[in-house]
Protein backbone atom coordinates (compact mmCIF):
# COMPACT_ATOMS: atom_id res chain seq x y z
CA UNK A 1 140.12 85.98 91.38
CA UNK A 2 138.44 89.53 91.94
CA UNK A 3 137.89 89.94 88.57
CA UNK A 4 136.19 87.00 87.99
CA UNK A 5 133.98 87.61 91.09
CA UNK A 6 133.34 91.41 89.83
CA UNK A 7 132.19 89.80 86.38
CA UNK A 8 129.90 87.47 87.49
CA UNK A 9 128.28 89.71 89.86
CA UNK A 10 127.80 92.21 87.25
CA UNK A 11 125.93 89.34 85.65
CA UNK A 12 123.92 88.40 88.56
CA UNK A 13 122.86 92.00 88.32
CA UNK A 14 121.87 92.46 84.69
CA UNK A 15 119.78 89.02 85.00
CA UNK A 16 117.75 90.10 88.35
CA UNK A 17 117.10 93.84 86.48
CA UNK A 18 115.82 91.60 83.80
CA UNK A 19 113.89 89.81 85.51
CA UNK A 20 112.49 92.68 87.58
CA UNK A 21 111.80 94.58 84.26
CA UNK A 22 109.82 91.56 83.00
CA UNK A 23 108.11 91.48 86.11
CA UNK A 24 107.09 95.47 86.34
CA UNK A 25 106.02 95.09 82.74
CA UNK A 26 103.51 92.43 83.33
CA UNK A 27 102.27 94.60 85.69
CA UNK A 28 102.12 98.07 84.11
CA UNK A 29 98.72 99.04 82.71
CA UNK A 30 99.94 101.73 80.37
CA UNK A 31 100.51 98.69 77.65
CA UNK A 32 97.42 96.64 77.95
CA UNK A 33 96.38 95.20 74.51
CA UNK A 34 94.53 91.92 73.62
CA UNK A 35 96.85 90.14 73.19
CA UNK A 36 99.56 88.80 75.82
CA UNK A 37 102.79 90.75 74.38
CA UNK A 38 101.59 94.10 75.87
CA UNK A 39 102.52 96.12 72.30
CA UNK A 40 98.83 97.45 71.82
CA UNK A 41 98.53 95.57 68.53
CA UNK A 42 94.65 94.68 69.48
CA UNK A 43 94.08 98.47 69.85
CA UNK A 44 95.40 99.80 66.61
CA UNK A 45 93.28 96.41 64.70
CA UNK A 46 90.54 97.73 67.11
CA UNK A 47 90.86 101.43 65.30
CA UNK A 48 90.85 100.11 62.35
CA UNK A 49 87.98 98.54 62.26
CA UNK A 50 85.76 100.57 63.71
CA UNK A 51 87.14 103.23 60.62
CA UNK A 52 85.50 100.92 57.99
C-alpha cells in the first residue's frame, strides 16, 4: 500500500511542477515574441526583414 501511495504522490508532484512551470513561463518576459508560444519566432522574422 506504501508504494502505491509513494507513486502517486510522486505524480501529484511532477503534475503541480508542471503546472507551476507553465505558469512561471507565461509570466517570464525574457521569451516575449509575437506570437503566443513564447519561442521568439516573431523576432528572428522581425530581423529578417528589416535585413532586406
Amino acid at each position: 500500500m506504501q508504494t502505491q501511495e509513494a507513486i502517486i504522490l510522486i505524480l501529484f508532484l511532477a503534475a503541480a511542477g508542471y503546472i507551476a512551470w507553465r505558469f512561471w513561463k507565461s509570466f517570464d518576459k525574457r521569451n516575449t515574441g509575437g506570437c503566443a508560444k513564447g519561442c521568439g519566432c516573431a523576432e528572428d522574422k522581425a530581423a529578417t526583414f528589416k535585413l532586406k
